[in-house]
N, C-alpha and C. Protein backbone atom coordinates (compact mmCIF):
# COMPACT_ATOMS: atom_id res chain seq x y z
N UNK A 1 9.78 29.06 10.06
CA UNK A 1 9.39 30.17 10.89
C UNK A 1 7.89 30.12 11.14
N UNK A 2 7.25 30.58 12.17
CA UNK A 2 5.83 30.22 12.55
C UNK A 2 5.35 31.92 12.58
N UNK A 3 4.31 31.63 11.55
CA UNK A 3 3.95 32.90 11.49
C UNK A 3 3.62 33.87 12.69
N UNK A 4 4.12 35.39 12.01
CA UNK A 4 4.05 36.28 13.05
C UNK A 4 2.69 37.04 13.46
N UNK A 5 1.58 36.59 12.29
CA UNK A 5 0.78 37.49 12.84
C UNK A 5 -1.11 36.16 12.40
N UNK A 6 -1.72 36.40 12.94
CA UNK A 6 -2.72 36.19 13.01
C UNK A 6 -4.07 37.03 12.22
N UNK A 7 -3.32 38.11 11.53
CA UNK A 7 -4.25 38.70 10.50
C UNK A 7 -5.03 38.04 9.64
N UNK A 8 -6.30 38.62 9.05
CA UNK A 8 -6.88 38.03 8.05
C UNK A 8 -7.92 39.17 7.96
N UNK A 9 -7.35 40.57 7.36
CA UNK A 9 -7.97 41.57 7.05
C UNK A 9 -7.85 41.95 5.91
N UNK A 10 -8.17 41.62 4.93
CA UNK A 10 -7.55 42.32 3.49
C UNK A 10 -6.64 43.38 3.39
N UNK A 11 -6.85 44.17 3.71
CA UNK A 11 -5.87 45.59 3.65
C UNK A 11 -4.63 45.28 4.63
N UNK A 12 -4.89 44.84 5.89
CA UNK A 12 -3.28 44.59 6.59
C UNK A 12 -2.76 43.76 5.60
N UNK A 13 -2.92 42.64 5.57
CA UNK A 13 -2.36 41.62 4.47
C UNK A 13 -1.97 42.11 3.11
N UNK A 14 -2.56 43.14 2.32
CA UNK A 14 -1.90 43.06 1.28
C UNK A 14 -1.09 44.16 2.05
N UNK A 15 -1.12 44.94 2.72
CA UNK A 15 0.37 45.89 3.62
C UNK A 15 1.70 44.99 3.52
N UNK A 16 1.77 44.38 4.36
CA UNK A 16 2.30 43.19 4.55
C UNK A 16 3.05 42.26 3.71
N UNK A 17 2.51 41.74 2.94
CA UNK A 17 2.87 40.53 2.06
C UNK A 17 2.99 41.58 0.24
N UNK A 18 2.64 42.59 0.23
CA UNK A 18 2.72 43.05 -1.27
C UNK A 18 3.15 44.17 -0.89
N UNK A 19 2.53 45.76 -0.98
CA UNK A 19 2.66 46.75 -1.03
C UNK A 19 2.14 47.68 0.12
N UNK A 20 3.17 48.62 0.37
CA UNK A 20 2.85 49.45 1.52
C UNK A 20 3.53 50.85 1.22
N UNK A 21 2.49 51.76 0.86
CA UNK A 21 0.97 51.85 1.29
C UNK A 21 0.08 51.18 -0.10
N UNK A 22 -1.11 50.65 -0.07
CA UNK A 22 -1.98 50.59 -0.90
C UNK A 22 -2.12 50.88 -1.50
N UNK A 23 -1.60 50.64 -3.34
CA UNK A 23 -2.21 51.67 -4.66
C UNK A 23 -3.40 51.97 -4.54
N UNK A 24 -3.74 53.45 -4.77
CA UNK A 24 -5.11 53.87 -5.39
C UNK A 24 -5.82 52.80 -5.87
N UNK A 25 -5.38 52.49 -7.12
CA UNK A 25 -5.59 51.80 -8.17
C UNK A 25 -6.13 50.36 -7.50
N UNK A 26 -5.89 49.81 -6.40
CA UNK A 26 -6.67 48.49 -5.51
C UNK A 26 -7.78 48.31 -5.19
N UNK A 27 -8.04 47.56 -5.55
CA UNK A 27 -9.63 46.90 -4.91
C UNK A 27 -9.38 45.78 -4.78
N UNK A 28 -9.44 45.27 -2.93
CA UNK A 28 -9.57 43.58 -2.79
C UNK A 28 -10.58 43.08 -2.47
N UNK A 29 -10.44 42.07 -3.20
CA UNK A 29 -11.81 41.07 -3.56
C UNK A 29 -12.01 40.17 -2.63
N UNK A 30 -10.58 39.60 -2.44
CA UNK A 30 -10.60 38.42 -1.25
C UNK A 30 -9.36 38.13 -0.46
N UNK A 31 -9.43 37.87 0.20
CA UNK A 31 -8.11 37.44 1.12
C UNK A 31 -8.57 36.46 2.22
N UNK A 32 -7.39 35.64 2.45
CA UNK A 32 -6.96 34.54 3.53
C UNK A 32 -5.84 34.46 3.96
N UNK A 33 -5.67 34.27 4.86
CA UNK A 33 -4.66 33.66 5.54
C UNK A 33 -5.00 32.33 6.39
N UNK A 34 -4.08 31.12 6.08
CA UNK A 34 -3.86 29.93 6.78
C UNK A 34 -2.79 29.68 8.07
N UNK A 35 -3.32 29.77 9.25
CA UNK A 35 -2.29 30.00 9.78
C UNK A 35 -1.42 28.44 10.28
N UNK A 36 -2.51 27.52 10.00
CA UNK A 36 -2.05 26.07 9.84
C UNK A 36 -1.09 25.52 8.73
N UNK A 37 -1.10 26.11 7.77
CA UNK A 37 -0.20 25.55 6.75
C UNK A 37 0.64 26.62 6.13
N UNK A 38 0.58 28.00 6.82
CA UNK A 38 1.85 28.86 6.31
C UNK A 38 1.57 29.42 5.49
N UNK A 39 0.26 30.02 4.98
CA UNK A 39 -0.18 30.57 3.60
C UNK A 39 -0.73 31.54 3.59
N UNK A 40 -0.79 32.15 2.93
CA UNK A 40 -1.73 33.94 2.40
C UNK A 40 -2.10 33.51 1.11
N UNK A 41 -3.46 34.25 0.63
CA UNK A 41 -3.80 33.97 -0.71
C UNK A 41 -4.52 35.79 -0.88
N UNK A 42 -3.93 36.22 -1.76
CA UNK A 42 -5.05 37.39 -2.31
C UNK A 42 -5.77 37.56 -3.35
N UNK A 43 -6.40 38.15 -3.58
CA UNK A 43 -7.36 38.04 -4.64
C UNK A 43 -7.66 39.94 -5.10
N UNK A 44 -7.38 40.79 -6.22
CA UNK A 44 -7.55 41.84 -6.45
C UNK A 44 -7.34 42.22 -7.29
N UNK A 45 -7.63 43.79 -8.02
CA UNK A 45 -7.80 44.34 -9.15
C UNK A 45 -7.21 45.59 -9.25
N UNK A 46 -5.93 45.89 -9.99
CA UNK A 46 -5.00 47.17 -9.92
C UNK A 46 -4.84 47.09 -11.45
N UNK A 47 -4.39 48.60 -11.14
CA UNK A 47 -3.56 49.16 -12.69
C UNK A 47 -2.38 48.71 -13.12
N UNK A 48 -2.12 48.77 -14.51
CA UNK A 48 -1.32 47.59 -14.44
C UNK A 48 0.24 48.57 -14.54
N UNK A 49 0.44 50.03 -14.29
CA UNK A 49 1.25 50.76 -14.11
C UNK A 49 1.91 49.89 -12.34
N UNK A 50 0.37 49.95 -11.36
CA UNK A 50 1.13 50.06 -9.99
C UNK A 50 1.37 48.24 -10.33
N UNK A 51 1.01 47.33 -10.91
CA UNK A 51 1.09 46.25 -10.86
C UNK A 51 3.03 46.38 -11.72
N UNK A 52 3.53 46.97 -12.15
CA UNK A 52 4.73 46.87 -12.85
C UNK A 52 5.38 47.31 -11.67
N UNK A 53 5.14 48.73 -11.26
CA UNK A 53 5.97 48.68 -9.75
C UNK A 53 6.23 47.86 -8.50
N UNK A 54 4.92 47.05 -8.33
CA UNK A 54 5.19 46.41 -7.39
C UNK A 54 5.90 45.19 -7.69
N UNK A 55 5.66 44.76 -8.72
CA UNK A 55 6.98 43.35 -9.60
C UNK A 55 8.31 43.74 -9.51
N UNK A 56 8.53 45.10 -9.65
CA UNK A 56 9.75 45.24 -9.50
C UNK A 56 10.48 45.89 -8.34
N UNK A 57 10.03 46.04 -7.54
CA UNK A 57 10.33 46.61 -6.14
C UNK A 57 10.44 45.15 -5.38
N UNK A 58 9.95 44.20 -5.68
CA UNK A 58 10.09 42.62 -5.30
C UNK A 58 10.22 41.92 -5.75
N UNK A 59 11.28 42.16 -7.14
CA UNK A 59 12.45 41.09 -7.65
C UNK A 59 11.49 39.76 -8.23
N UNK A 60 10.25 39.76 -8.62
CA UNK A 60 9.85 39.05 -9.08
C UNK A 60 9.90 38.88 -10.56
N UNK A 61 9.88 37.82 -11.14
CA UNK A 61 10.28 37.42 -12.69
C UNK A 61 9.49 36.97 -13.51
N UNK A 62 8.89 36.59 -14.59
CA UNK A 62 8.09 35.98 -15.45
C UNK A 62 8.58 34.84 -15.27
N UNK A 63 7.96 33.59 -14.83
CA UNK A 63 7.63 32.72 -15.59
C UNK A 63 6.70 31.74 -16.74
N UNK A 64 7.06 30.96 -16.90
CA UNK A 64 5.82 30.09 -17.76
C UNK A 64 4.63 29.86 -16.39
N UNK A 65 3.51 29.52 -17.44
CA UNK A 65 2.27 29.76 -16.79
C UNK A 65 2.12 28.95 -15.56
N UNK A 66 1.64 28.43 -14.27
CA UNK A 66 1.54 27.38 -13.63
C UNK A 66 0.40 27.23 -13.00
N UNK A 67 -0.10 26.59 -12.71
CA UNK A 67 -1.90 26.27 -11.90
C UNK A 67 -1.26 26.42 -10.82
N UNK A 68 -1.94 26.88 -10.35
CA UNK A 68 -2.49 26.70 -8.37
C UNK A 68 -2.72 25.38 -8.16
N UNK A 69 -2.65 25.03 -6.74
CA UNK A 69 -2.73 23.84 -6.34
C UNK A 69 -3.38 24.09 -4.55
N UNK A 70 -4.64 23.67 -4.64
CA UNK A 70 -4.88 23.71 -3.19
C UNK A 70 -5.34 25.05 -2.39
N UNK A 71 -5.95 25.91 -3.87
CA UNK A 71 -6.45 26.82 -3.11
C UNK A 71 -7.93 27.47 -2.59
N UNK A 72 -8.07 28.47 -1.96
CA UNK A 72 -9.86 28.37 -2.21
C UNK A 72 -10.50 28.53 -3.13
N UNK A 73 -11.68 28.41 -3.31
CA UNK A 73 -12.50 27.88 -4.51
C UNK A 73 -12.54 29.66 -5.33
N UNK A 74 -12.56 30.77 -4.47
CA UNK A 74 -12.45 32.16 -5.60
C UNK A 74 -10.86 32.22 -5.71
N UNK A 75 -10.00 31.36 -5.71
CA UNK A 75 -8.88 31.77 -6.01
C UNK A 75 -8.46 31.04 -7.43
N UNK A 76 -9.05 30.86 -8.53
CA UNK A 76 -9.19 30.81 -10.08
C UNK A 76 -8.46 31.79 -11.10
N UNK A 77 -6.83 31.47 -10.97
CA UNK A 77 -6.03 32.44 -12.23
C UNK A 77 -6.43 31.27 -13.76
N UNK A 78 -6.37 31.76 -14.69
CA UNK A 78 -6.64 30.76 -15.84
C UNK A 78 -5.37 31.13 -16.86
N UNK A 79 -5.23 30.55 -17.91
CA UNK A 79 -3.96 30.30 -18.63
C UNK A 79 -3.78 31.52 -19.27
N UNK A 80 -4.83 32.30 -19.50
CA UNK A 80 -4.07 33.47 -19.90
C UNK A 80 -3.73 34.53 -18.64
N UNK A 81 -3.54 34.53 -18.06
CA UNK A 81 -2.93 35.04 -16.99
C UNK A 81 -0.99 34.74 -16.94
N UNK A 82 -0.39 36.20 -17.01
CA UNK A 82 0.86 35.92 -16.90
C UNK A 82 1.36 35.98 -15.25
N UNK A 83 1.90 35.14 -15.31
CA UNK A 83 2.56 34.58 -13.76
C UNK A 83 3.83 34.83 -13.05
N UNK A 84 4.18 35.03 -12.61
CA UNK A 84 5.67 35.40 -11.93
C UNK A 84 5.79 34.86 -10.16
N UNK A 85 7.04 34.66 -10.37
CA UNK A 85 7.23 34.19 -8.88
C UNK A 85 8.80 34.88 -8.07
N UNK A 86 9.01 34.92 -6.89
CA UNK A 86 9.97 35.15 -6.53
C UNK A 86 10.21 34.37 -5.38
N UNK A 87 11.80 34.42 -4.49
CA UNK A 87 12.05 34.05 -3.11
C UNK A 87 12.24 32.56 -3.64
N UNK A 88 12.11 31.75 -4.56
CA UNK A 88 12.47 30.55 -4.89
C UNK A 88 11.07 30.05 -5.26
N UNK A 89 10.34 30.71 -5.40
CA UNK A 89 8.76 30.53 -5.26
C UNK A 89 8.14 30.01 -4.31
N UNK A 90 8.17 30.86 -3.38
CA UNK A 90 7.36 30.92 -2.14
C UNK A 90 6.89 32.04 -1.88
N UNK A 91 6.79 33.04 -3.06
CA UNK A 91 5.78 33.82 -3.76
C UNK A 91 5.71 34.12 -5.21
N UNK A 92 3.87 33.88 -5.54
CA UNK A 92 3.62 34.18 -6.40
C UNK A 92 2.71 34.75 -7.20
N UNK A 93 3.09 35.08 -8.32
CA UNK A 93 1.57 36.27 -8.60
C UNK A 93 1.11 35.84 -9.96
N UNK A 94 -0.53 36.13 -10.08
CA UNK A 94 -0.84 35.91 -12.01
C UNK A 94 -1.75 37.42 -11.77
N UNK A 95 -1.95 37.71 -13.01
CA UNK A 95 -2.41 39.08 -13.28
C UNK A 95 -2.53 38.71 -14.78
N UNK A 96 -3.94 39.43 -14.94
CA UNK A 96 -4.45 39.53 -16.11
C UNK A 96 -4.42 41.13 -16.73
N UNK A 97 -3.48 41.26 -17.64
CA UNK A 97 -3.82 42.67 -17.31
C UNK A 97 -5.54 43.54 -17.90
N UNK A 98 -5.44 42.78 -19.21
CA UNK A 98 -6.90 43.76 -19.88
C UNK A 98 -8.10 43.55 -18.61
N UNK A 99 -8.33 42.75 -18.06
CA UNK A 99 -9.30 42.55 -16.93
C UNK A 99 -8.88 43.59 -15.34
N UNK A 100 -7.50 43.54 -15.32
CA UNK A 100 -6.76 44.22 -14.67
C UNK A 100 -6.80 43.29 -12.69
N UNK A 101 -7.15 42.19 -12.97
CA UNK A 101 -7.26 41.23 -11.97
C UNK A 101 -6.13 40.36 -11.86
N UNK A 102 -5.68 40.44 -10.52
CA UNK A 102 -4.32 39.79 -9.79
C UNK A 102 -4.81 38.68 -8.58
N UNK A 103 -3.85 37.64 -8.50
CA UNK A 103 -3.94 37.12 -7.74
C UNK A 103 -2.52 36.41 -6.79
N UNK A 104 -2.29 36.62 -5.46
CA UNK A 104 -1.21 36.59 -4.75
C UNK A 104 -1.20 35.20 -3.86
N UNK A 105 -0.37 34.42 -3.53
CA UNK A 105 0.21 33.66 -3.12
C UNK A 105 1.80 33.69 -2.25
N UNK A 106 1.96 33.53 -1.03
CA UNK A 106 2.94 33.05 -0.20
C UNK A 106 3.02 32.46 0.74
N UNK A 107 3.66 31.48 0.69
CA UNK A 107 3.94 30.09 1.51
C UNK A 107 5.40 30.53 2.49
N UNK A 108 5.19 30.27 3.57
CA UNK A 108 5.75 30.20 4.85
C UNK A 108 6.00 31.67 5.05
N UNK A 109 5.46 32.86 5.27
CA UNK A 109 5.41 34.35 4.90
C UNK A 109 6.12 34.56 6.26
């Protein structure tokens, strides 16, 4: 599918690809969108109450830990960061919670 939108506003994008409307609890740090290779990347900092809701309102699961591959240079989750993915993993998330910093990933959105 060829993406539908040409955004690259932080706030539409996390609308969009995570949660709608915006937790309180958000602050984004960074965002991209690739519209050449099918990708969104976010970068942000929530509570880890709205961070449990939004895992589970989108069927996402724990997995074991996994690196990134190929992303921009502020997009740095590290091993203690727990990870989850959904859709077959063609989204995915790490979140730290004591820091309370998340980071989002989806491929062909």
């Amino acid at each position: 599918m060829v993406l539908e939108f040409l955004e690259s506003r932080p706030e539409p994008l996390f609308r969009k690809f995570i949660a709608d409307p915006v937790p309180t609890s958000v602050t984004i740090e960074h965002a991209e969108s690739r519209l050449s290779q099918a990708v969104v990347f976010l970068h942000f900092t929530i509570a880890p109450t709205d961070m449990e809701q939004i895992m589970a309102r989108q069927s996402f699961s724990e997995q074991p830990y996994k690196d990134p591959i190929q992303e921009p240079s502020w997009f740095r989750p590290k091993t203690a960061f727990r990870y989850w993915s959904a859709d077959g993993g063609t989204k995915q998330m790490w979140f730290l919670e004591e820091e309370r910093l998340a980071y989002f990933k989806q491929v062909n959105p």
